[in-house]
N, C-alpha and C. Protein backbone atom coordinates (compact mmCIF):
# COMPACT_ATOMS: atom_id res chain seq x y z
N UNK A 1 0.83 -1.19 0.00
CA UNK A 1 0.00 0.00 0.00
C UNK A 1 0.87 1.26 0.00
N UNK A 2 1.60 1.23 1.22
CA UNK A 2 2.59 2.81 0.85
C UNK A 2 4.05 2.17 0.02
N UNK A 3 4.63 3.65 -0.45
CA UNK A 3 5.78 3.01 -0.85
C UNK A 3 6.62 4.33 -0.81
N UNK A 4 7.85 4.10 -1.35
CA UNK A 4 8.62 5.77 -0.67
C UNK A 4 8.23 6.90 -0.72
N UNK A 5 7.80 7.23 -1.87
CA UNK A 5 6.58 8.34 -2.22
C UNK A 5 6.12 8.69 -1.21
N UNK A 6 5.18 7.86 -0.31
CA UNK A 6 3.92 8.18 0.32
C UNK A 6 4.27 9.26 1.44
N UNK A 7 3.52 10.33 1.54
CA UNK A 7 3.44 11.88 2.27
C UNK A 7 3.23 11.29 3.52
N UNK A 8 3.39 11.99 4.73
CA UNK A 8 3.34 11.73 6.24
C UNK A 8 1.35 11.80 6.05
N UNK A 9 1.21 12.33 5.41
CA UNK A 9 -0.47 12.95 5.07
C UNK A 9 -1.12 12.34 4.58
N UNK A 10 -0.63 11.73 3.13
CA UNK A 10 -1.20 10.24 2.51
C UNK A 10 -1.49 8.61 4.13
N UNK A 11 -0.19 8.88 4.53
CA UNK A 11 0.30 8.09 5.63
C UNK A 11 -1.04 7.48 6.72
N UNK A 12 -1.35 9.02 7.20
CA UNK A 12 -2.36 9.25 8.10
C UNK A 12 -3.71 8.64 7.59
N UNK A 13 -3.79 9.17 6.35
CA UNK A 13 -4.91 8.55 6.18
C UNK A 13 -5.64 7.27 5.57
N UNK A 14 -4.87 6.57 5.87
CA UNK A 14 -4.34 5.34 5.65
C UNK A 14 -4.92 4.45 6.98
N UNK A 15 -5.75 2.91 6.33
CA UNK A 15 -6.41 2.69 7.39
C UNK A 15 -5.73 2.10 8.54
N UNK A 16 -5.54 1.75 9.43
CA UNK A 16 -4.74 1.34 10.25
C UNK A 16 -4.73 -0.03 10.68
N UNK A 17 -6.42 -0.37 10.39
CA UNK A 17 -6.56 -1.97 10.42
C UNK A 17 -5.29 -3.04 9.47
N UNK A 18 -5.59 -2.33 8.15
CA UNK A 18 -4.44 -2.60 6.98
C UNK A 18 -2.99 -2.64 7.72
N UNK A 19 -2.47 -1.70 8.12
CA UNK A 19 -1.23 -1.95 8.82
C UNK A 19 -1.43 -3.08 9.59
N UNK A 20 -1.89 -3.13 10.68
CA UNK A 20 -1.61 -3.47 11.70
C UNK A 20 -2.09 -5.55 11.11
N UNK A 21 -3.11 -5.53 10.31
CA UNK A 21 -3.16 -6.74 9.77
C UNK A 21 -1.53 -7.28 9.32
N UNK A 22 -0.52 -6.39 8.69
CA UNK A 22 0.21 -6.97 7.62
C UNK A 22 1.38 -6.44 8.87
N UNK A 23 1.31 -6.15 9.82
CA UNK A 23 2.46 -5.97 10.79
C UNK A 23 2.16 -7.75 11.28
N UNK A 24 0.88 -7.92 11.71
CA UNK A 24 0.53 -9.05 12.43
C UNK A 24 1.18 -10.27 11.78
N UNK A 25 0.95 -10.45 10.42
CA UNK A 25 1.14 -11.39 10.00
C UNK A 25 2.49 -11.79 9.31
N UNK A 26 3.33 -10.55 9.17
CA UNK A 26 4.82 -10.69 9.32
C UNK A 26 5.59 -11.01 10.79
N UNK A 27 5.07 -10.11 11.88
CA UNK A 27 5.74 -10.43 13.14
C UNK A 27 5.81 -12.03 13.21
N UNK A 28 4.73 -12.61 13.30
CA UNK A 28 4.12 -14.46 13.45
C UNK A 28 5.21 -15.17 12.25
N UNK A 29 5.09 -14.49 11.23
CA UNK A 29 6.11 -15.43 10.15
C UNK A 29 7.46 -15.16 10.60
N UNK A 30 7.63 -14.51 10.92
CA UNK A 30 9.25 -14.10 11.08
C UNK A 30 9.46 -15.13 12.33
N UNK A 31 8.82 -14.67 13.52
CA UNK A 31 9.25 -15.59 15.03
C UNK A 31 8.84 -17.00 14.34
N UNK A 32 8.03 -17.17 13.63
CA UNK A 32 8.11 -18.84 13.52
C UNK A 32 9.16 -19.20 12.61
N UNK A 33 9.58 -18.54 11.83
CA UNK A 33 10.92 -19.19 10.63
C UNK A 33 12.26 -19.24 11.67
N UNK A 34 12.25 -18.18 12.77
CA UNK A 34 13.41 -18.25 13.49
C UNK A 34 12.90 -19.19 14.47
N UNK A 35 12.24 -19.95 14.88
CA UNK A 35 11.66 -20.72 16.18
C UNK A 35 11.67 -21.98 15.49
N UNK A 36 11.36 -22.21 13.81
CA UNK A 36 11.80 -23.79 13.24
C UNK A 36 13.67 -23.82 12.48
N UNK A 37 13.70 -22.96 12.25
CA UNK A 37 15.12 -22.77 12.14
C UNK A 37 16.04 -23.39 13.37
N UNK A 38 15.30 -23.23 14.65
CA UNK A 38 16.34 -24.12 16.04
C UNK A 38 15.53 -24.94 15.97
N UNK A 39 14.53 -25.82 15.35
CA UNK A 39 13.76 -26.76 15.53
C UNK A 39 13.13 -27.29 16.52
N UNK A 40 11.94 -25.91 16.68
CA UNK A 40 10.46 -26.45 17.51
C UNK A 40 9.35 -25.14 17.15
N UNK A 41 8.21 -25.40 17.10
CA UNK A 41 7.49 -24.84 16.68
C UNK A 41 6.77 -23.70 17.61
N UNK A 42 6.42 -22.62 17.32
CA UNK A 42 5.75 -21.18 18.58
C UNK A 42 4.31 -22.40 19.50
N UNK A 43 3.46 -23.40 18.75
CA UNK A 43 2.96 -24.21 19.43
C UNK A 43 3.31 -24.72 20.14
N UNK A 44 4.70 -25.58 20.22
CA UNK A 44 5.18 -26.43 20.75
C UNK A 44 6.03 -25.44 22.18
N UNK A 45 6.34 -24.56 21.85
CA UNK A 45 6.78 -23.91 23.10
C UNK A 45 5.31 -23.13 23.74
N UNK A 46 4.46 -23.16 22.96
CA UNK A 46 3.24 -22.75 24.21
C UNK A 46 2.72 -23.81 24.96
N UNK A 47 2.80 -24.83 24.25
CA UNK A 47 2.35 -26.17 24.87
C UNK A 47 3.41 -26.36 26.20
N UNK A 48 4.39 -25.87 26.33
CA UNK A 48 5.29 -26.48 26.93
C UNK A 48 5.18 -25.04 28.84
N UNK A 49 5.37 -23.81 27.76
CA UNK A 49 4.98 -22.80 28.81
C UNK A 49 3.38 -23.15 29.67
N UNK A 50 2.81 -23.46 28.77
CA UNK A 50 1.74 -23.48 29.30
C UNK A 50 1.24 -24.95 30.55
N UNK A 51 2.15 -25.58 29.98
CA UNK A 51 2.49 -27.03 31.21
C UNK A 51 3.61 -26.86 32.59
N UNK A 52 4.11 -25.66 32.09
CA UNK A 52 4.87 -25.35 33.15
C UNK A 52 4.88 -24.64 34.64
N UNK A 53 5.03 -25.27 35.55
CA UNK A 53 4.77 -25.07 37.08
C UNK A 53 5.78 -23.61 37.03
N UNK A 54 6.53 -23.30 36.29
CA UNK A 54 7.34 -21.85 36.33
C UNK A 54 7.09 -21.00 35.61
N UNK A 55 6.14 -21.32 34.56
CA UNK A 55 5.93 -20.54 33.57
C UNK A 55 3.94 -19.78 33.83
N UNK A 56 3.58 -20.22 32.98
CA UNK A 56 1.86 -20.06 32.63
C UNK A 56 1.16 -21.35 33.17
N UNK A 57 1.55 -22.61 33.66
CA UNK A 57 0.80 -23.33 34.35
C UNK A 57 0.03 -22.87 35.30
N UNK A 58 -1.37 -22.76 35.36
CA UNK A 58 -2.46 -22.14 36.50
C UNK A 58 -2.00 -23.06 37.49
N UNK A 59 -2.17 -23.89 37.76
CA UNK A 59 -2.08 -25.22 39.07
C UNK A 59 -0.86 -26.54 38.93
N UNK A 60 -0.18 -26.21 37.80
CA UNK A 60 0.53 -27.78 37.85
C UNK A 60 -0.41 -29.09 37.97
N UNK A 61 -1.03 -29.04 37.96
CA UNK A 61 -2.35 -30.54 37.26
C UNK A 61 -2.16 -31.18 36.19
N UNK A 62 -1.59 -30.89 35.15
CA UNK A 62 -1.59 -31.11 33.90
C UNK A 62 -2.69 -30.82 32.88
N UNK A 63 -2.54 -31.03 31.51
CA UNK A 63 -3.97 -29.68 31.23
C UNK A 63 -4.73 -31.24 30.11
N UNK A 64 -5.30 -31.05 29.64
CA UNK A 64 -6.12 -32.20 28.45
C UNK A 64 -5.85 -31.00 27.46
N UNK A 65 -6.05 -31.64 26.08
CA UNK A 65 -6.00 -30.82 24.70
C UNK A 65 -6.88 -29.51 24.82
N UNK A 66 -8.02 -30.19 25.32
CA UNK A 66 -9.34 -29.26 25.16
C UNK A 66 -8.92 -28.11 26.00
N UNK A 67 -8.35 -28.54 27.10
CA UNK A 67 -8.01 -27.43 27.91
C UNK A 67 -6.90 -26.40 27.64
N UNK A 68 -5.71 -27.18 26.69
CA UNK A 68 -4.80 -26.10 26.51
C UNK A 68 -5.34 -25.22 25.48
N UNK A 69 -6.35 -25.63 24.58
CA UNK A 69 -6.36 -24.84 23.18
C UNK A 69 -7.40 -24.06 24.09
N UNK A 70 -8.22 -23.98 25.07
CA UNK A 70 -9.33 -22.88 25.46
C UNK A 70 -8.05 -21.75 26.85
N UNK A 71 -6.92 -22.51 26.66
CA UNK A 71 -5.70 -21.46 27.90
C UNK A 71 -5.28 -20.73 26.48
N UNK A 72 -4.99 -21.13 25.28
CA UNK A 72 -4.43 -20.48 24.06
C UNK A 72 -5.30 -19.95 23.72
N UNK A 73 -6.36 -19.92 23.71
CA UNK A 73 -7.68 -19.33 22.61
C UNK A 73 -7.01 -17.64 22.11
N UNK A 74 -6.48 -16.88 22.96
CA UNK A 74 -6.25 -15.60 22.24
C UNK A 74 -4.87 -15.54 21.64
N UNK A 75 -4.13 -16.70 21.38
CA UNK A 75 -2.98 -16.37 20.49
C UNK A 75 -2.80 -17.65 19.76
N UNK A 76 -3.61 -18.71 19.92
CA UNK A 76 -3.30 -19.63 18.72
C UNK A 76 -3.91 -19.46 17.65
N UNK A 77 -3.31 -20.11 16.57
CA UNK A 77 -3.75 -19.72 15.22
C UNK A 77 -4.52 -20.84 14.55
N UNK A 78 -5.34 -20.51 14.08
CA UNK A 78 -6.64 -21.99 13.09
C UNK A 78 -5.76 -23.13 12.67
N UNK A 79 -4.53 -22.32 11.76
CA UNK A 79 -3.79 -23.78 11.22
C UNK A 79 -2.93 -24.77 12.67
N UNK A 80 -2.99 -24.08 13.66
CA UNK A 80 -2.06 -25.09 14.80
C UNK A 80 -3.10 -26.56 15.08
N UNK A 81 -1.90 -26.79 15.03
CA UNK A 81 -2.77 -28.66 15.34
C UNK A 81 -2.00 -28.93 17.17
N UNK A 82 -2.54 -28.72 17.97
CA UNK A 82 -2.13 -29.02 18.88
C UNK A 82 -1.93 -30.45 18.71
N UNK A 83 -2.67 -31.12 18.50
CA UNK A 83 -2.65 -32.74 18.92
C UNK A 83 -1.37 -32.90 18.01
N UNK A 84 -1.05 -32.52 16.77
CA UNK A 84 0.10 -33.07 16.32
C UNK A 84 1.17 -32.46 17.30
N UNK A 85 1.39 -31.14 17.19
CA UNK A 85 2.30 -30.76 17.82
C UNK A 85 2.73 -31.27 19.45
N UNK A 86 1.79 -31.74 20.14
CA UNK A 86 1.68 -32.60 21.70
C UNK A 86 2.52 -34.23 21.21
N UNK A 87 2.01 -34.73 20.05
CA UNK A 87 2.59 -36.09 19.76
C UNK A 87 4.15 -35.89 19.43
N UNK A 88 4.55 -34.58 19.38
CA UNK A 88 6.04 -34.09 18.58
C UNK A 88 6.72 -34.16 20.24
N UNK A 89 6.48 -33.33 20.65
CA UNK A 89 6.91 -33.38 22.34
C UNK A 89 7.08 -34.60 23.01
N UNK A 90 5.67 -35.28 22.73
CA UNK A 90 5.44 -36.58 23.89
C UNK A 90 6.24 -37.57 23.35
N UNK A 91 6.80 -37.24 21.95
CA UNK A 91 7.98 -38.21 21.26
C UNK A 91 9.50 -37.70 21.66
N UNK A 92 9.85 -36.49 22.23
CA UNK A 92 10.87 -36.42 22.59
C UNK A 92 11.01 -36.64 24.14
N UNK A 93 10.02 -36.92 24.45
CA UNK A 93 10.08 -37.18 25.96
C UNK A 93 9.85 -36.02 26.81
N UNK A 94 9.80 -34.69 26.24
CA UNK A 94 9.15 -33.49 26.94
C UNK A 94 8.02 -33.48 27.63
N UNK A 95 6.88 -34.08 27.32
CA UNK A 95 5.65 -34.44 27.77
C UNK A 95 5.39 -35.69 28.18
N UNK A 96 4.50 -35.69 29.29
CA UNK A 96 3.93 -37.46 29.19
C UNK A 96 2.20 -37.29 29.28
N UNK A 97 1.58 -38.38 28.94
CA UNK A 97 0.42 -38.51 29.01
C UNK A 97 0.02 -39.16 30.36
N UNK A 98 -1.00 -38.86 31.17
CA UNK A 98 -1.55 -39.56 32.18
C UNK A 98 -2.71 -40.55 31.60
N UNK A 99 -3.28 -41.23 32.85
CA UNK A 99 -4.81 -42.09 32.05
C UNK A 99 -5.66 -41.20 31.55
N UNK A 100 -5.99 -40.33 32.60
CA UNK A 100 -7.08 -39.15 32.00
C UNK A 100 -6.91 -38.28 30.94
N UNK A 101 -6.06 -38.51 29.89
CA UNK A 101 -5.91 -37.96 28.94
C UNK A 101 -4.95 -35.98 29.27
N UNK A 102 -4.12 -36.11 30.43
CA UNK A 102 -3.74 -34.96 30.73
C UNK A 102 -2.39 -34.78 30.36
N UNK A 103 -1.83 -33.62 29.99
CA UNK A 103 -0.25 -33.57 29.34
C UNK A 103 0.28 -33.15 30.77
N UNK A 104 2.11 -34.12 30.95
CA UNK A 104 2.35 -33.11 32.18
C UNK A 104 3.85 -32.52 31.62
N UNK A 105 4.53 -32.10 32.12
CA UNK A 105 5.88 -31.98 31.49
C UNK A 105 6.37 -32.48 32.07
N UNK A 106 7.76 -33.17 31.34
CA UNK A 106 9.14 -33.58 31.93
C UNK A 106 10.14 -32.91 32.23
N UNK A 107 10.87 -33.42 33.55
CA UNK A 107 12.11 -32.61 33.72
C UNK A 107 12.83 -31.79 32.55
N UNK A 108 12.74 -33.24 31.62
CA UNK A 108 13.12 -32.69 30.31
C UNK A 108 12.75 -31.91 29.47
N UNK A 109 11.40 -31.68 29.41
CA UNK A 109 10.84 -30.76 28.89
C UNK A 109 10.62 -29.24 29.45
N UNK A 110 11.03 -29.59 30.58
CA UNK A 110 11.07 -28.31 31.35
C UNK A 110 12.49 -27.57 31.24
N UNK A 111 13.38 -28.34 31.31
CA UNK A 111 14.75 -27.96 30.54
C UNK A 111 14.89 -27.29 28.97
N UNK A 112 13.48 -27.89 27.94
CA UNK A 112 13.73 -27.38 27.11
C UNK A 112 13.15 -26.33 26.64
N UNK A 113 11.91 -26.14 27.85
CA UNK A 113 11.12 -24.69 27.56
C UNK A 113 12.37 -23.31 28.13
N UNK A 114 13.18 -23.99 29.38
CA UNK A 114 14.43 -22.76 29.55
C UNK A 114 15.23 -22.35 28.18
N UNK A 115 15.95 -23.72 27.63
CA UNK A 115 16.29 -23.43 26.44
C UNK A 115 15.89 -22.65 25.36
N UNK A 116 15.10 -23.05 25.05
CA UNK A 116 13.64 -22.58 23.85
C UNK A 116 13.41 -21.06 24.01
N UNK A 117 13.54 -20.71 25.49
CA UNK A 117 12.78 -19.02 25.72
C UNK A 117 14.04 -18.20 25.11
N UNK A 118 15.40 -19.13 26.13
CA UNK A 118 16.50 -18.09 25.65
C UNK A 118 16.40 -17.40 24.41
N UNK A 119 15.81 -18.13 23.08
CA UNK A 119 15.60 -17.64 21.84
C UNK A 119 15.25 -16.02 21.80
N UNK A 120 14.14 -15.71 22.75
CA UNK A 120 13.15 -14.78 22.54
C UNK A 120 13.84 -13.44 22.29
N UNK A 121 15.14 -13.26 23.14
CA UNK A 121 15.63 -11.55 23.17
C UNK A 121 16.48 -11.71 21.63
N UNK A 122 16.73 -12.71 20.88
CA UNK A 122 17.67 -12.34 20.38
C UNK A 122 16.79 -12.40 18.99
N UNK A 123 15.26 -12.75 18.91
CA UNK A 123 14.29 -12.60 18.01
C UNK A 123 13.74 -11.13 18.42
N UNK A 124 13.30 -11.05 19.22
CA UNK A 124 12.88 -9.41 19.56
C UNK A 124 13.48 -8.52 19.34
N UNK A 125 15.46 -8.44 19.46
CA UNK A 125 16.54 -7.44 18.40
C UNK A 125 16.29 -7.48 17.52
N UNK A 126 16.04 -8.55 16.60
CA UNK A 126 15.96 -8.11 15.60
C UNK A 126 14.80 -7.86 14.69
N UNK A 127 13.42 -8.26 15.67
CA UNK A 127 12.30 -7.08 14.80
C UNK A 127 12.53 -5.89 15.44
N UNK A 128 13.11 -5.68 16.63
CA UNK A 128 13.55 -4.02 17.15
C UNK A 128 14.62 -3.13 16.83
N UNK A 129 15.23 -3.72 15.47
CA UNK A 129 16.43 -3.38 14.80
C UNK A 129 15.90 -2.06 14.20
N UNK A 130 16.48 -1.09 14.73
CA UNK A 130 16.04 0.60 13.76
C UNK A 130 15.29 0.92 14.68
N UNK A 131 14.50 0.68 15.57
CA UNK A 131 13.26 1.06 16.52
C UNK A 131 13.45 1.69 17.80
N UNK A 132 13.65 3.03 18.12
CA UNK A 132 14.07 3.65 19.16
C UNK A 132 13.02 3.15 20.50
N UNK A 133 13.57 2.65 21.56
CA UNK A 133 12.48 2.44 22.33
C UNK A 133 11.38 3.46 22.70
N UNK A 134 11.59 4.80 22.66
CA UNK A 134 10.82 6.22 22.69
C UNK A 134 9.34 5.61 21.76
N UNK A 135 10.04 5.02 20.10
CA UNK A 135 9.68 5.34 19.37
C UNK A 135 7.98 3.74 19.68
N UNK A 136 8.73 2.89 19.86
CA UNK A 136 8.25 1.22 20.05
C UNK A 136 6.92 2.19 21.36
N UNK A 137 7.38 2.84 22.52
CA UNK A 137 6.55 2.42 23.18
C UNK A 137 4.92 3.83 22.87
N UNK A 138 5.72 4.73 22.03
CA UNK A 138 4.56 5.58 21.33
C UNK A 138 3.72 4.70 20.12
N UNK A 139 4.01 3.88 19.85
CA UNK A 139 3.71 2.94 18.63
C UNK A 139 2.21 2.04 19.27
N UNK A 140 2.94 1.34 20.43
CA UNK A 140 2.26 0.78 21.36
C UNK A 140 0.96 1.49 22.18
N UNK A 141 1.51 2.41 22.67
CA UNK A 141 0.24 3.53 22.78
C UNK A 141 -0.41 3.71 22.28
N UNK A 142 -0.57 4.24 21.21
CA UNK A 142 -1.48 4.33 19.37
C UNK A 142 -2.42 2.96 19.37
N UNK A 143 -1.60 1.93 19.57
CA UNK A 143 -2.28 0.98 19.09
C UNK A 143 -3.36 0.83 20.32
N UNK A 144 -3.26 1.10 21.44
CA UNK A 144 -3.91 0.83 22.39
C UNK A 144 -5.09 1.72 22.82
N UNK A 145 -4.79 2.59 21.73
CA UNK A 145 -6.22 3.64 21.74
C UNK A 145 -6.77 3.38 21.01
N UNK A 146 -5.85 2.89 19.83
CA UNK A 146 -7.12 2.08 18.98
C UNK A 146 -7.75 1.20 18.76
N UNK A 147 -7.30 -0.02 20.57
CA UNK A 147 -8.33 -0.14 20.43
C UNK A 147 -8.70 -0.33 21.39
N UNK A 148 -8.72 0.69 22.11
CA UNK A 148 -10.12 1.26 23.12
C UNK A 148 -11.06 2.06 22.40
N UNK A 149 -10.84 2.58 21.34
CA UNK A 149 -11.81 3.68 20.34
C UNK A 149 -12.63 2.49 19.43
N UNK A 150 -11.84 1.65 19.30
CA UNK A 150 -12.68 0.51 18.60
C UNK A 150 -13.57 -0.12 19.19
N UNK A 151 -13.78 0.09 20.75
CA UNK A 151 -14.53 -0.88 21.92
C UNK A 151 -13.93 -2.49 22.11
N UNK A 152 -12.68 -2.31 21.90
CA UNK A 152 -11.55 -3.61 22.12
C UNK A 152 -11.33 -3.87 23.47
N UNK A 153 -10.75 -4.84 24.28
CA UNK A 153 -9.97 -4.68 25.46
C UNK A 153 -8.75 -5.07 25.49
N UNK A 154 -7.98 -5.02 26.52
CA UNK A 154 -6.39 -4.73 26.26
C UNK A 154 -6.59 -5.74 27.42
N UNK A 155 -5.40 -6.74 27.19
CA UNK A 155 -5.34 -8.16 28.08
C UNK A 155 -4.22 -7.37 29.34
């Protein structure tokens, strides 16, 4: 839609949904090409945070499918297959299954969600490459009025 041309004025009036769609869907491609590039998937490390007694685990219980995809509901995406991605884990020994159908983590898997996170600062440099923090957290602001002006809520 813009291209060098485009006026600070053209800019403005420019819808913002449009941005913020094609910001969305580059940020997600980018962290996932760098997240299978060390080989494991943004699923597979939510599955894993989300089993974790240190991380996003509510109780340490262990969770059933049904239950992790309704703890993910606001950041997983249609194409994630949890159940495949749970059989990828429970094959490296990260996960185990109970009778009741509940995922728990393993030592080991808990070792590899430490591993796995380390990733995160050195993916976040570099979509924050050029981005003055001044600039990131006025960006963030903006977005957060828009969408409270939209009748959105902010988690």
């Amino acid at each position: 839609m813009a291209t060098q041309q485009t006026s600070d004025a053209e800019l403005a009036g420019q819808p913002a949904a449009y941005w913020t769609g094609v910001a969305h869907e580059a940020l997600i491609a980018y962290t996932r090409a760098q997240q299978a590039a060390k080989g494991y998937t943004q699923p597979q490390f939510w599955l894993l945070r989300n089993l974790s007694e240190n991380d996003i685990s509510p109780d340490d219980e262990g969770m059933t499918l049904p239950a992790l995809r309704e703890a993910m509901t606001s950041y997983i995406r249609p194409e994630d297959d949890l159940a495949a991605e749970a059989a990828t884990l429970l094959k490296r020994g990260w996960l185990t299954r109970d009778t009741e159908d509940r995922l728990w983590l393993t030592p080991e898997g808990e070792q590899a969600r430490i591993d796995l996170a380390r990733n995160g600062p050195a993916i976040r440099a570099a979509l924050h490459e050029g981005i003055d923090d001044t600039d990131y957290i006025t960006t963030v602001k903006v977005l957060q009025q828009l969408i409270h002006n939209a009748g959105g809520t902010i988690a």
